[in-house]
N, C-alpha and C. Protein backbone atom coordinates (compact mmCIF):
# COMPACT_ATOMS: atom_id res chain seq x y z
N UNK A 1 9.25 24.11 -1.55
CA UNK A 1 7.79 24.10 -1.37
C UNK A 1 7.48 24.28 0.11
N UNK A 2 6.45 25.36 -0.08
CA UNK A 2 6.19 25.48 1.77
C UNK A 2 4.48 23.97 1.88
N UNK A 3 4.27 23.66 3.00
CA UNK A 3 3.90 22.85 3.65
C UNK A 3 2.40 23.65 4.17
N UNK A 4 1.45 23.38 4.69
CA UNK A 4 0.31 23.71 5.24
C UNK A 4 -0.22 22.75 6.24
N UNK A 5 -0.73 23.22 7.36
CA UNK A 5 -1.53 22.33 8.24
C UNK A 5 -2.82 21.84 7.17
N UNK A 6 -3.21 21.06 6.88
CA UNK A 6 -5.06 20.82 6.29
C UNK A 6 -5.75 20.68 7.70
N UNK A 7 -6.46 22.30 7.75
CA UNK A 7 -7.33 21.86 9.13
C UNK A 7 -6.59 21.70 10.20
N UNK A 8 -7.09 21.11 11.11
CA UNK A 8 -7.03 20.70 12.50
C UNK A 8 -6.22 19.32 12.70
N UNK A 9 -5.50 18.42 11.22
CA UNK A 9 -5.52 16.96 11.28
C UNK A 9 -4.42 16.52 11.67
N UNK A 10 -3.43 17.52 11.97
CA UNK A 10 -2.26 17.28 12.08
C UNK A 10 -1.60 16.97 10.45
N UNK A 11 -1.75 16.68 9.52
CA UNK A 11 -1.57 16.66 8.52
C UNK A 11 -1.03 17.98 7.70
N UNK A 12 0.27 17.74 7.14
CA UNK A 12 1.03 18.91 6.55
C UNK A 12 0.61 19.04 5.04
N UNK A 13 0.03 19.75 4.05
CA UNK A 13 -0.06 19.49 2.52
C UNK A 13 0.95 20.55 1.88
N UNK A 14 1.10 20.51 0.35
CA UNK A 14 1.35 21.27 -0.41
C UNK A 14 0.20 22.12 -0.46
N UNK A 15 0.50 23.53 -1.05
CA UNK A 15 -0.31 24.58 -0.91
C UNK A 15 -1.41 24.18 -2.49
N UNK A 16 -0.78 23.11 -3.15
CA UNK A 16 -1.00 22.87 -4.78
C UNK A 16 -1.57 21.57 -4.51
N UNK A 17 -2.64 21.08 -4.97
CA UNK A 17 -2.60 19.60 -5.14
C UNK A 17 -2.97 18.89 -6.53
N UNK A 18 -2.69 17.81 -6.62
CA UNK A 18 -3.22 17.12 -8.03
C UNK A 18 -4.18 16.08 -7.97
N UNK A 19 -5.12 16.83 -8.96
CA UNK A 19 -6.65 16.31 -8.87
C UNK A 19 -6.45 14.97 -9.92
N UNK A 20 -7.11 14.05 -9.89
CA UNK A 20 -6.89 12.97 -10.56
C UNK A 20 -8.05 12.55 -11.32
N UNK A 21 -9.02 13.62 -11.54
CA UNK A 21 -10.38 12.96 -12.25
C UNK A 21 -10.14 12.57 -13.37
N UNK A 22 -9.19 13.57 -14.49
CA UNK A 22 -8.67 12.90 -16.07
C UNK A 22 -8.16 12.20 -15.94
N UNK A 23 -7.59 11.52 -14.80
CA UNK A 23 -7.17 9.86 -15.28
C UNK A 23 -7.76 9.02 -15.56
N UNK A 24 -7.45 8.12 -16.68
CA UNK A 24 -8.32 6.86 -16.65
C UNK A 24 -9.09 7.26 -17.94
N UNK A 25 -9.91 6.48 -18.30
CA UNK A 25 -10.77 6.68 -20.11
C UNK A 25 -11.63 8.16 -19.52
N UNK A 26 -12.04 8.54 -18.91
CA UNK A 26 -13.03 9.74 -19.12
C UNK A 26 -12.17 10.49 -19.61
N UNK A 27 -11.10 10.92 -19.38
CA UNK A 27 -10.16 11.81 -19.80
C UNK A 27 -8.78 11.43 -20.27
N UNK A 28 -7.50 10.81 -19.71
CA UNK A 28 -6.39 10.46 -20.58
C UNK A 28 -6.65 9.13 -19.99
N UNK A 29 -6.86 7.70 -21.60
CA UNK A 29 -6.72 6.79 -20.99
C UNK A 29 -5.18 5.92 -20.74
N UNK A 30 -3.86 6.83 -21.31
CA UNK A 30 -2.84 6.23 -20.92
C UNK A 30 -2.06 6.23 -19.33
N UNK A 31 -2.33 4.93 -19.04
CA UNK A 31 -2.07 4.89 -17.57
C UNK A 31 -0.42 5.44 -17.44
N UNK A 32 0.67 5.04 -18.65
CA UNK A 32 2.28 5.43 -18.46
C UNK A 32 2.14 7.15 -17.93
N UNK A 33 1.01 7.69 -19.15
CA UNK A 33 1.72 9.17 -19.31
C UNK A 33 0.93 9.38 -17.71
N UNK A 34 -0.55 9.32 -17.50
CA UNK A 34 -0.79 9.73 -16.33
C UNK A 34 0.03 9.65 -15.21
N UNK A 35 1.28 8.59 -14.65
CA UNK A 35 2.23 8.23 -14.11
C UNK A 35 3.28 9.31 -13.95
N UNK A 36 3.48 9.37 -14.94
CA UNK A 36 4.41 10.47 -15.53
C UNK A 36 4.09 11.60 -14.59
N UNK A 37 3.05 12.07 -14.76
CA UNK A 37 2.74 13.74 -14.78
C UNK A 37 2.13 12.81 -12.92
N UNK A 38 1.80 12.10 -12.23
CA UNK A 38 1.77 12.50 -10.83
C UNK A 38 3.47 12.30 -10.47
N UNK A 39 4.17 11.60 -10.77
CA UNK A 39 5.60 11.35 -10.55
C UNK A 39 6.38 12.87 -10.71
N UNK A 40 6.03 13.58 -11.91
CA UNK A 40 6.69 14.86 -12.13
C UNK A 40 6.21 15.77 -10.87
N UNK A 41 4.90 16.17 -10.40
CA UNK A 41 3.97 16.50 -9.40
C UNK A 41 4.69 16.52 -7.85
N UNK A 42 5.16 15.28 -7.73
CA UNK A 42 6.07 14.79 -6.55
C UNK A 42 7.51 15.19 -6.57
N UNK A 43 7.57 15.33 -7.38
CA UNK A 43 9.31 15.07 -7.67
C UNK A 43 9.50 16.86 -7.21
N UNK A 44 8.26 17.90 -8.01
CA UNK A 44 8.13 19.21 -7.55
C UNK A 44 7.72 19.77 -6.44
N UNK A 45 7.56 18.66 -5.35
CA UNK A 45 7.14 18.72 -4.24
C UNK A 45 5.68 18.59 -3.65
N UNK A 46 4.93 18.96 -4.74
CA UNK A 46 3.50 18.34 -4.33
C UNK A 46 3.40 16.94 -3.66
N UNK A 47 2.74 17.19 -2.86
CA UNK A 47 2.34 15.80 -1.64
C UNK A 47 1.28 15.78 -1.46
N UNK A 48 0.12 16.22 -2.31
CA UNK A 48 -1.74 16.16 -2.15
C UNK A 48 -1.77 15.03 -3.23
N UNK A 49 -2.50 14.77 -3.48
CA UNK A 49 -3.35 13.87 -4.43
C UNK A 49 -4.35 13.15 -4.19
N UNK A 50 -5.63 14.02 -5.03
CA UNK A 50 -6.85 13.47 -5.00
C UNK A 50 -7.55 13.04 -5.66
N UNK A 51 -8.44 12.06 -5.58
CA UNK A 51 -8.97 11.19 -6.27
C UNK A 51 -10.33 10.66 -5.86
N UNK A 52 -11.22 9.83 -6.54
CA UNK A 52 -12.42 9.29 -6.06
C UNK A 52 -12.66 8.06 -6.47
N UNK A 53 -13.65 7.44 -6.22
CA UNK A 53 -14.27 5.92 -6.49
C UNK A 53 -14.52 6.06 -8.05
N UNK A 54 -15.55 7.31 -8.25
CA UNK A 54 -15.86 6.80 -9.23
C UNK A 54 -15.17 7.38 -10.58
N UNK A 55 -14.43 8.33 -10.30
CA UNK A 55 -13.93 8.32 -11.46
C UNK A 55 -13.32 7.70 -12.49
N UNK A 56 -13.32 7.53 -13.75
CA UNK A 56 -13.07 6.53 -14.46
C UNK A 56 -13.87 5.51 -14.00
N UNK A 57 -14.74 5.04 -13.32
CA UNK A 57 -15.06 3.69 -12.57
C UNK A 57 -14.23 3.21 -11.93
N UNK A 58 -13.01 3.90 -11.31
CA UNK A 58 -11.99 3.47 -10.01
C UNK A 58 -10.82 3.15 -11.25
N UNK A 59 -10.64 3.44 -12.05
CA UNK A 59 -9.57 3.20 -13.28
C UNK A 59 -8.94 4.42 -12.54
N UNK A 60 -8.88 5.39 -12.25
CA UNK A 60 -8.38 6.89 -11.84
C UNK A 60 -7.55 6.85 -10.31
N UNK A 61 -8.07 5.57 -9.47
CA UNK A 61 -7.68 5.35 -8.30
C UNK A 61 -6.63 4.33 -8.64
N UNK A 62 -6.98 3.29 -9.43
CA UNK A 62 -5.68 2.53 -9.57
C UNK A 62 -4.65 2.79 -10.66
N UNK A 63 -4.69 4.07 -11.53
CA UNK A 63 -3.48 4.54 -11.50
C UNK A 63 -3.00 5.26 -10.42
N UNK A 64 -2.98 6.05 -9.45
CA UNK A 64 -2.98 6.42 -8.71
C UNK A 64 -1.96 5.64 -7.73
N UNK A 65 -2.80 4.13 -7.61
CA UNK A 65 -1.87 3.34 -7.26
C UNK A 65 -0.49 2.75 -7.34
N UNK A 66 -0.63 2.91 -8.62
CA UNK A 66 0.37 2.29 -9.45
C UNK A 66 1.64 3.45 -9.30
N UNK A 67 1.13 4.48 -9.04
CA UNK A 67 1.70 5.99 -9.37
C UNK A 67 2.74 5.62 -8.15
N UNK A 68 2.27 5.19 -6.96
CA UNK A 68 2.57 5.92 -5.28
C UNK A 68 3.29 4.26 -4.99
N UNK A 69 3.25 3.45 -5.90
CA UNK A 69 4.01 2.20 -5.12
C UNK A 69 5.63 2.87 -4.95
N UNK A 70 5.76 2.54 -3.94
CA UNK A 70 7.13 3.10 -3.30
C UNK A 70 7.61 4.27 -2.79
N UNK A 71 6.41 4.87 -2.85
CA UNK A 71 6.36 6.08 -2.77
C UNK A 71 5.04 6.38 -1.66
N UNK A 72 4.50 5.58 -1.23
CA UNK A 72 3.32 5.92 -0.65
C UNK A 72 3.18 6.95 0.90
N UNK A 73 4.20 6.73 1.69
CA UNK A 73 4.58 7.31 3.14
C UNK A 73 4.92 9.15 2.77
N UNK A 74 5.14 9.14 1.07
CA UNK A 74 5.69 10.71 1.17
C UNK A 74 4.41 11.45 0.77
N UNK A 75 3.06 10.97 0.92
CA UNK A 75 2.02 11.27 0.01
C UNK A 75 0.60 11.92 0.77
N UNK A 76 0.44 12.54 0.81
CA UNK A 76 -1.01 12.70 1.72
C UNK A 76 -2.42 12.36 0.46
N UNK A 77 -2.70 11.37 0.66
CA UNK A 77 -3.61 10.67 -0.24
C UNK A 77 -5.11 11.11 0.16
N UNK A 78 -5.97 11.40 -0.77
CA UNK A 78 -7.01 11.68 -0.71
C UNK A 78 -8.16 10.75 -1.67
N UNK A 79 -9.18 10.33 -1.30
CA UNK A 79 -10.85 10.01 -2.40
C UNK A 79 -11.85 10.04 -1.59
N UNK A 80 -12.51 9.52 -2.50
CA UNK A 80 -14.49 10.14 -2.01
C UNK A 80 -14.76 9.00 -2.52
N UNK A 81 -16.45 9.22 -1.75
CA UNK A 81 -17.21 7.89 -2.39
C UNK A 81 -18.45 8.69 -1.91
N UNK A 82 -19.52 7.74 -2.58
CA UNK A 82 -20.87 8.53 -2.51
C UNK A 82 -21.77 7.79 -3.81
N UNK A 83 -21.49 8.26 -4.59
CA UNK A 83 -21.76 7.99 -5.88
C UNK A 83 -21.49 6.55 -6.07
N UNK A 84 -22.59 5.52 -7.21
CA UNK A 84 -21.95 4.69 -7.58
C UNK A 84 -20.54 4.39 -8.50
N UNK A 85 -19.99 3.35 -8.44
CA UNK A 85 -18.23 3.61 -9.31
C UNK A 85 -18.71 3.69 -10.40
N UNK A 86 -19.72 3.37 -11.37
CA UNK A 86 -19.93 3.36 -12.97
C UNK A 86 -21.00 4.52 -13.07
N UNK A 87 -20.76 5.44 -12.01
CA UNK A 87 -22.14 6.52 -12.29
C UNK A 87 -22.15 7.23 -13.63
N UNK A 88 -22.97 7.52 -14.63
CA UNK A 88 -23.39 8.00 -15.74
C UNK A 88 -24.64 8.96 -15.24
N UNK A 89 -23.48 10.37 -15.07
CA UNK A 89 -24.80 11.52 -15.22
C UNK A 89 -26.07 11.57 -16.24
N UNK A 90 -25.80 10.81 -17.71
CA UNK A 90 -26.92 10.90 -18.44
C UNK A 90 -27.73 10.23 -17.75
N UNK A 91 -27.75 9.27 -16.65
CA UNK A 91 -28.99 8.29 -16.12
C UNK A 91 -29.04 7.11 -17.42
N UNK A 92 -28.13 6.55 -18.40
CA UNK A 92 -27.88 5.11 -19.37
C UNK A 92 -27.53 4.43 -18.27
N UNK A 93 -26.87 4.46 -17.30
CA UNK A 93 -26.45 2.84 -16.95
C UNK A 93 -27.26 2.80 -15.66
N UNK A 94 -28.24 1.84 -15.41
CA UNK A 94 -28.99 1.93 -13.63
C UNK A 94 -27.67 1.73 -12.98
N UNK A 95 -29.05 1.85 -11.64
CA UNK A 95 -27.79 2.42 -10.56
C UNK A 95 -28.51 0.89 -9.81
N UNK A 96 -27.36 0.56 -9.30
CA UNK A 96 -27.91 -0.63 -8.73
C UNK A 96 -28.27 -0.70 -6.88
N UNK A 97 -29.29 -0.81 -6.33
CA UNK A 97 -29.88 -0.54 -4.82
C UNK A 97 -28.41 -0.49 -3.96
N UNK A 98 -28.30 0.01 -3.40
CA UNK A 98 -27.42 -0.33 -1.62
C UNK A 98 -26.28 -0.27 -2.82
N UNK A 99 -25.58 0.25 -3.65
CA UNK A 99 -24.18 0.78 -3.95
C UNK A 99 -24.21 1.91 -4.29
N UNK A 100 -24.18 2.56 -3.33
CA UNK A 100 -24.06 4.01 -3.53
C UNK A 100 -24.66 4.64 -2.32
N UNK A 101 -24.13 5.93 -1.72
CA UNK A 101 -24.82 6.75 -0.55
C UNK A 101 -23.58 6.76 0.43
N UNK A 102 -24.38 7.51 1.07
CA UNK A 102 -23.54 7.52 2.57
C UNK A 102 -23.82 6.84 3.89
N UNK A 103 -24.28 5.39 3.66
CA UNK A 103 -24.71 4.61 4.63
C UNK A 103 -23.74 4.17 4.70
N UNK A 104 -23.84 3.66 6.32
CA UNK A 104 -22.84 2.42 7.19
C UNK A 104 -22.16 1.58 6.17
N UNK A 105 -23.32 0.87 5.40
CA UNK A 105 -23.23 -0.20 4.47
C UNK A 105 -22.39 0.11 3.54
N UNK A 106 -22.70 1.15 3.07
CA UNK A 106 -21.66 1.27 1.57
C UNK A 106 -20.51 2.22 1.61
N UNK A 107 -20.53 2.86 2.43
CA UNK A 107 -19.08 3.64 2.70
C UNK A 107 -18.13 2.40 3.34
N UNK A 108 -18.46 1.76 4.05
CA UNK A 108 -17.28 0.67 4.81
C UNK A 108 -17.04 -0.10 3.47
N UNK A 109 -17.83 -0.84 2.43
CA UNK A 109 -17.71 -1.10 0.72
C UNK A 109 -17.05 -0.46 0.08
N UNK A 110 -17.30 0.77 0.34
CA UNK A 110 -16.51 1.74 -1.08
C UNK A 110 -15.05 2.07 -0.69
N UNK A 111 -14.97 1.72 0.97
CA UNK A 111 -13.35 2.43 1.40
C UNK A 111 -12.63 0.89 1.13
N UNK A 112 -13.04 0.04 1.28
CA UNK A 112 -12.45 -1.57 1.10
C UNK A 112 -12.00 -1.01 -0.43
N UNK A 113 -12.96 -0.97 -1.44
CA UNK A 113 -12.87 -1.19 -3.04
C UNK A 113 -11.51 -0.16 -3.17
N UNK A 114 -11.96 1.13 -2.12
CA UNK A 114 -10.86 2.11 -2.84
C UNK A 114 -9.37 1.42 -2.54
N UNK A 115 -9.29 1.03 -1.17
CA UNK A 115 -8.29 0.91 -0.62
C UNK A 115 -7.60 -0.18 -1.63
N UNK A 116 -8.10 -1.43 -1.98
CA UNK A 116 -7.77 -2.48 -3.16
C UNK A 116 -7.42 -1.82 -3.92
N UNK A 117 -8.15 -0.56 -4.95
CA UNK A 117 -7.50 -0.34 -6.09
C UNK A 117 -6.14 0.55 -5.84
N UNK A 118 -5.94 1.28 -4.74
CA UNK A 118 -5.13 2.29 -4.43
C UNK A 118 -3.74 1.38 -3.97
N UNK A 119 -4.12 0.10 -3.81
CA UNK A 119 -2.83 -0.10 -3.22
C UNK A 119 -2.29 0.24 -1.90
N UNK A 120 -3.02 0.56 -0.83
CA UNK A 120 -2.87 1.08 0.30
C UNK A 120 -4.09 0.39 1.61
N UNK A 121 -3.32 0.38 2.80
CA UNK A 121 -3.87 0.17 4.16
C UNK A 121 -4.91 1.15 4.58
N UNK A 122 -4.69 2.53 3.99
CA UNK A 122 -5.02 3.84 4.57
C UNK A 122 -5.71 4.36 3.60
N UNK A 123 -5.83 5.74 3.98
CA UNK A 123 -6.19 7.02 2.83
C UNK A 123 -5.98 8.22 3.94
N UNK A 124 -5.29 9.04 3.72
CA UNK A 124 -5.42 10.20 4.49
C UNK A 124 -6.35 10.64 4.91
N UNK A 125 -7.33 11.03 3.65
CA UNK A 125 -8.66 11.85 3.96
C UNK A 125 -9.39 10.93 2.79
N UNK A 126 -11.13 10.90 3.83
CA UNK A 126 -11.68 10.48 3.02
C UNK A 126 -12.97 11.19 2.66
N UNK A 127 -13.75 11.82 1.81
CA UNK A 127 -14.42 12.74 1.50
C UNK A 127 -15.58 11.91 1.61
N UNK A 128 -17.14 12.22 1.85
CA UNK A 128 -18.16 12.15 1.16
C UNK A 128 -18.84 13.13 0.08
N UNK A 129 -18.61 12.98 -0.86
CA UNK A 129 -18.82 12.60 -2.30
C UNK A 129 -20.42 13.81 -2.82
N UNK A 130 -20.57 14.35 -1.90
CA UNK A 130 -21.97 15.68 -1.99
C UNK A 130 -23.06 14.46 -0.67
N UNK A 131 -23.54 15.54 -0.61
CA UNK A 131 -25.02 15.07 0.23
C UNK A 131 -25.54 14.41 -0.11
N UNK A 132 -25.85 13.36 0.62
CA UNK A 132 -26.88 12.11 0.82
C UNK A 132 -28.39 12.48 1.30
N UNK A 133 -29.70 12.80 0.78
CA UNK A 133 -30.69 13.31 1.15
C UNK A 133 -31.17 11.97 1.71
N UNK A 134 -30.90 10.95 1.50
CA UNK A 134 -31.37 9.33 2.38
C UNK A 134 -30.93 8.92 3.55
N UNK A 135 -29.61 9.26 4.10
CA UNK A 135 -29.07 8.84 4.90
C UNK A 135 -28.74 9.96 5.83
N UNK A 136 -29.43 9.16 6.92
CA UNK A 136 -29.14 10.26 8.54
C UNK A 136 -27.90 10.56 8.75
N UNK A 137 -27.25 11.81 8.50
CA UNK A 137 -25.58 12.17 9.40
C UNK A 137 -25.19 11.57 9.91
N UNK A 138 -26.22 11.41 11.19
CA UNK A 138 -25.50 10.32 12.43
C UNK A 138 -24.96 9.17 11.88
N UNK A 139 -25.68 8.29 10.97
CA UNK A 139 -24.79 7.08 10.45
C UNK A 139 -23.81 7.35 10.08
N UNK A 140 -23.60 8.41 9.08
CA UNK A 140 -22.76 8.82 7.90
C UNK A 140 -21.76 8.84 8.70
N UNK A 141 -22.00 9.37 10.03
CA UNK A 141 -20.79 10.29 10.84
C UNK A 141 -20.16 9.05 11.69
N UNK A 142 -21.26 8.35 11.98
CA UNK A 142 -20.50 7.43 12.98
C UNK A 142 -20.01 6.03 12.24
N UNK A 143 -20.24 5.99 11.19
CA UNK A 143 -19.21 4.91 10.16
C UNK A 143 -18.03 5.44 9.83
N UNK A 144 -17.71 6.70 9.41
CA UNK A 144 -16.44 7.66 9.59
C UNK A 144 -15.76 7.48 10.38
N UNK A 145 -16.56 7.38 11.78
CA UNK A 145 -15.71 7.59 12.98
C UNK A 145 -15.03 6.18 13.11
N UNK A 146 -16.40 4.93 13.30
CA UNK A 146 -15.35 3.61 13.03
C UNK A 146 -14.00 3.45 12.33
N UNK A 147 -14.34 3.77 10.92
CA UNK A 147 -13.43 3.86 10.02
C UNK A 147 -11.97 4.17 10.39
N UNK A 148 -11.73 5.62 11.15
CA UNK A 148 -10.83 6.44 11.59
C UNK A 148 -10.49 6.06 12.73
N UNK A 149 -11.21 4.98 13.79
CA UNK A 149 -10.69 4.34 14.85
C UNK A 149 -10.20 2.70 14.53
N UNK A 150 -10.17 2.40 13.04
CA UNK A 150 -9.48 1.19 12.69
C UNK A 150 -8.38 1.75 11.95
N UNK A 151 -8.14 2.94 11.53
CA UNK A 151 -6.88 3.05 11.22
C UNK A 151 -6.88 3.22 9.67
N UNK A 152 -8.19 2.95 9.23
CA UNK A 152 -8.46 3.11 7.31
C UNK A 152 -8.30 4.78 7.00
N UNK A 153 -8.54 5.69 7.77
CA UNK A 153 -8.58 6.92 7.34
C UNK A 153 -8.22 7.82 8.35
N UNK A 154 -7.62 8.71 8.00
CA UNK A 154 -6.70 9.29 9.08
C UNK A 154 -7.22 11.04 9.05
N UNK A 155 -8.30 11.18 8.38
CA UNK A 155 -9.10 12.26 8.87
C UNK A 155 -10.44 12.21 7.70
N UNK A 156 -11.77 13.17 7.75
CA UNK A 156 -12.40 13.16 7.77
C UNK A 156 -13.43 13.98 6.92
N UNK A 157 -13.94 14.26 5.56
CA UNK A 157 -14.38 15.24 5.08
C UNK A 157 -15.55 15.43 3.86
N UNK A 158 -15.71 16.73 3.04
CA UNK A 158 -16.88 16.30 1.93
C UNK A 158 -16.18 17.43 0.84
N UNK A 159 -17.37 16.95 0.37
CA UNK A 159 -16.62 17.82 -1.43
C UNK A 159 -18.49 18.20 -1.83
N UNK A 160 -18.57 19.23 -2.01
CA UNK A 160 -19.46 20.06 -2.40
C UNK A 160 -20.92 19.57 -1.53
N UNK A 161 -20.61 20.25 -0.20
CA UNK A 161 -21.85 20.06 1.14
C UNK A 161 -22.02 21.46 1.22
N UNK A 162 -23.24 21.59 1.06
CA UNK A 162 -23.76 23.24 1.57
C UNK A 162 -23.74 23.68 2.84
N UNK A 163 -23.53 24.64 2.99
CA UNK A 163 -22.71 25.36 4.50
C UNK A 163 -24.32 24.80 5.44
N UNK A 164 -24.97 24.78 5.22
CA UNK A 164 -26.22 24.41 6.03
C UNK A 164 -26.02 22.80 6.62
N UNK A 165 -25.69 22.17 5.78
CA UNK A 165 -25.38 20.45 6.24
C UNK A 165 -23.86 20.55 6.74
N UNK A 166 -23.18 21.70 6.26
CA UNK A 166 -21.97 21.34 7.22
C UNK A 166 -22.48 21.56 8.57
N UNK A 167 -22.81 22.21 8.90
CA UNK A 167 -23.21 22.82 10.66
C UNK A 167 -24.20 22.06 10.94
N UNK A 168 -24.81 21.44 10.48
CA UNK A 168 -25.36 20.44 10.96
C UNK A 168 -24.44 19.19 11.57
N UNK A 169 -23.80 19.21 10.42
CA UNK A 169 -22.83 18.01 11.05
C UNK A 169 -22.22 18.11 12.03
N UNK A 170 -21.23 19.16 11.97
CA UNK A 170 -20.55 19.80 13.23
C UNK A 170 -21.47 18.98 14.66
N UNK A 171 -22.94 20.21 14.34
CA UNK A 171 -23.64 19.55 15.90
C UNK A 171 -23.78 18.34 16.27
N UNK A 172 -24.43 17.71 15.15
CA UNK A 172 -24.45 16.54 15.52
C UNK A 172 -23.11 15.30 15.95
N UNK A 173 -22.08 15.77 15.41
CA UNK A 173 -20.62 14.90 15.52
C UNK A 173 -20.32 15.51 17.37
N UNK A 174 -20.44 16.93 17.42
CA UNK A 174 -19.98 17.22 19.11
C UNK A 174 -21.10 16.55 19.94
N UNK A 175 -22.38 16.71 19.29
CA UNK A 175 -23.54 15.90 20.48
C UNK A 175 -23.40 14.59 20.94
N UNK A 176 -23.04 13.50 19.83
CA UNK A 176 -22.83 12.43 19.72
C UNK A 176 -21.66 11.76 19.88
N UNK A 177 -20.40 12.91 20.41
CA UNK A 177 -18.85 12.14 20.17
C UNK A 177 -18.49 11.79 19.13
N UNK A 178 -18.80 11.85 17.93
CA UNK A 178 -18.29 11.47 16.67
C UNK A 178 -17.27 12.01 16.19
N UNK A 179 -15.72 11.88 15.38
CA UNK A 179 -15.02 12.58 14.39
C UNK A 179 -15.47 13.44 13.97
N UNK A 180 -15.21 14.38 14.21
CA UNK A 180 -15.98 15.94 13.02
C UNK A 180 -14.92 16.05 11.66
N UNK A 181 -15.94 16.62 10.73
CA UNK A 181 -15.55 17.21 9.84
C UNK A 181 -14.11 17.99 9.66
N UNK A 182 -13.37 17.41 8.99
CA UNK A 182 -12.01 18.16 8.84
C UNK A 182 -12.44 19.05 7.21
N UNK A 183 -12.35 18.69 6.57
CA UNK A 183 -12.11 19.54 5.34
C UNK A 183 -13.31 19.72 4.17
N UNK A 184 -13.56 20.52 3.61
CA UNK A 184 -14.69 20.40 2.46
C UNK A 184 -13.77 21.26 1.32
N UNK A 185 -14.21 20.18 0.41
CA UNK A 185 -13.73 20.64 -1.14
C UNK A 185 -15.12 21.18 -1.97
N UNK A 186 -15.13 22.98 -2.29
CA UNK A 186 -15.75 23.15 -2.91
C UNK A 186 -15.45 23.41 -4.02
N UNK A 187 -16.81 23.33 -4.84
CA UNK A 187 -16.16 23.58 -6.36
C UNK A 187 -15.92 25.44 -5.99
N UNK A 188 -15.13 25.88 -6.75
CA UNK A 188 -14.69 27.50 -6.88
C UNK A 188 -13.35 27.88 -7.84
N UNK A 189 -14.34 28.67 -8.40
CA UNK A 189 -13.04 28.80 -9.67
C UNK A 189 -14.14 30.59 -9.80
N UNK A 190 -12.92 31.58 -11.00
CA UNK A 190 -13.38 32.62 -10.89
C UNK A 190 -14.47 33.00 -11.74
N UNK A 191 -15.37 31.77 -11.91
CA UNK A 191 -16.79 32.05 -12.68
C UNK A 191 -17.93 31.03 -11.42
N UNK A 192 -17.34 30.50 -10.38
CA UNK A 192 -17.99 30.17 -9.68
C UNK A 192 -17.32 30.29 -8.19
N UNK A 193 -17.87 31.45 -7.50
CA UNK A 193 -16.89 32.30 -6.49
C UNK A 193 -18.45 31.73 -5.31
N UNK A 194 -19.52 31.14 -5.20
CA UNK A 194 -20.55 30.97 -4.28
C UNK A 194 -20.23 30.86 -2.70
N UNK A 195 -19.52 30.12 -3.16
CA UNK A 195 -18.88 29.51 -1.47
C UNK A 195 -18.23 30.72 -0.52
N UNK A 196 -17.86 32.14 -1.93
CA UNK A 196 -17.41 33.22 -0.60
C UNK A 196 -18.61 33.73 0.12
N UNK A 197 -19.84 33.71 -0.07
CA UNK A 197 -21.16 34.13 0.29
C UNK A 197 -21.25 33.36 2.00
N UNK A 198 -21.51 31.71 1.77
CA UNK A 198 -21.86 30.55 2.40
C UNK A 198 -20.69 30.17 3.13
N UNK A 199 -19.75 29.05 2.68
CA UNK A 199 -18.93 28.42 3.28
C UNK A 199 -17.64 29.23 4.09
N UNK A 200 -17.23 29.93 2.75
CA UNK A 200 -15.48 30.44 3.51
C UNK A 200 -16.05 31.24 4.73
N UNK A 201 -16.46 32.06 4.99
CA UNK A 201 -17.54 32.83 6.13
C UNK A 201 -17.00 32.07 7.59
């Protein structure tokens, strides 16, 4: 398996990574077999693995955990947060005030919760989770940056931010001294190619 810089982070990945959203009851709720298939993943050299808060309701992160005990140093670990952990796109379950977003407040919350279920000190990369229309960058950016100067996250990024709020960020992270943006995960597959228009550019 060849190796890749991700970005600027110093960080080496597999060119392949394994997404972890079907873990857990939304999708396979057997925690053995999910085990299985990230263990097989590794064993083939993949060293990505990503994951989020809320998937499964963090059931998806702590297999995950369970996956990487002993194994954790060979792993470039990835999740997000943003979203509340029990979010229900139908809008059935409320969302309860101040858990959820990209504030000071609840990202330093959601990286604690992840870090507990993951079994880990760290996270490689930690995503925000789509755009926050409530919360100023600057916070967003400079709780990141804390974060990454205590040693919880070892670079910096988002998963479906429109090329317009990325460059925003950018400016605002060089104006302010903040961590910039290392990586964005967009959705793109060959019935949804958008991002060659906007982002890859």
């Amino acid at each position: 398996m060849r190796y890749r810089p991700l970005g600027r982070t110093g960080i080496q990945v597999s060119p392949y990574a394994l997404g972890a959203m079907m873990f857990g009851a939304v999708g396979n709720p057997d925690h053995d077999e999910s085990i299985r298939i990230i263990h097989r993943a590794l064993d083939a050299g993949i060293n990505f693995v990503d994951t989020a808060d809320m998937y499964s309701a963090g059931e998806s992160e702590e297999i995950v955990g369970k996956a990487l005990k002993g194994r954790r140093d060979d792993v470039v670990l990835a999740t997000k947060a943003r979203f509340p952990v029990n979010f229900d796109p139908s809008g059935a379950t409320p969302v309860v005030p101040n858990r959820s977003g990209a504030s000071r407040r609840w990202l330093i919350q959601a990286l604690d919760d992840s870090l507990r279920r993951l079994g880990t000190d760290y996270v490689d990369l930690f995503q925000i989770h789509q755009p926050d229309p409530d919360t100023d960058i600057e916070e967003t950016l400079a709780a990141l940056t804390d974060l990454v100067r205590a040693g919880k996250i070892r670079a910096i990024g988002t998963s479906s931010m429109p090329a317009s709020d990325l460059v925003h960020a950018h400016w605002v992270a060089e104006r302010r001294g903040l961590i910039r943006l290392r990586t964005e995960q967009p959705p793109y597959s060959i019935l949804n190619r958008g991002i060659e228009r906007e982002v890859l550019p």
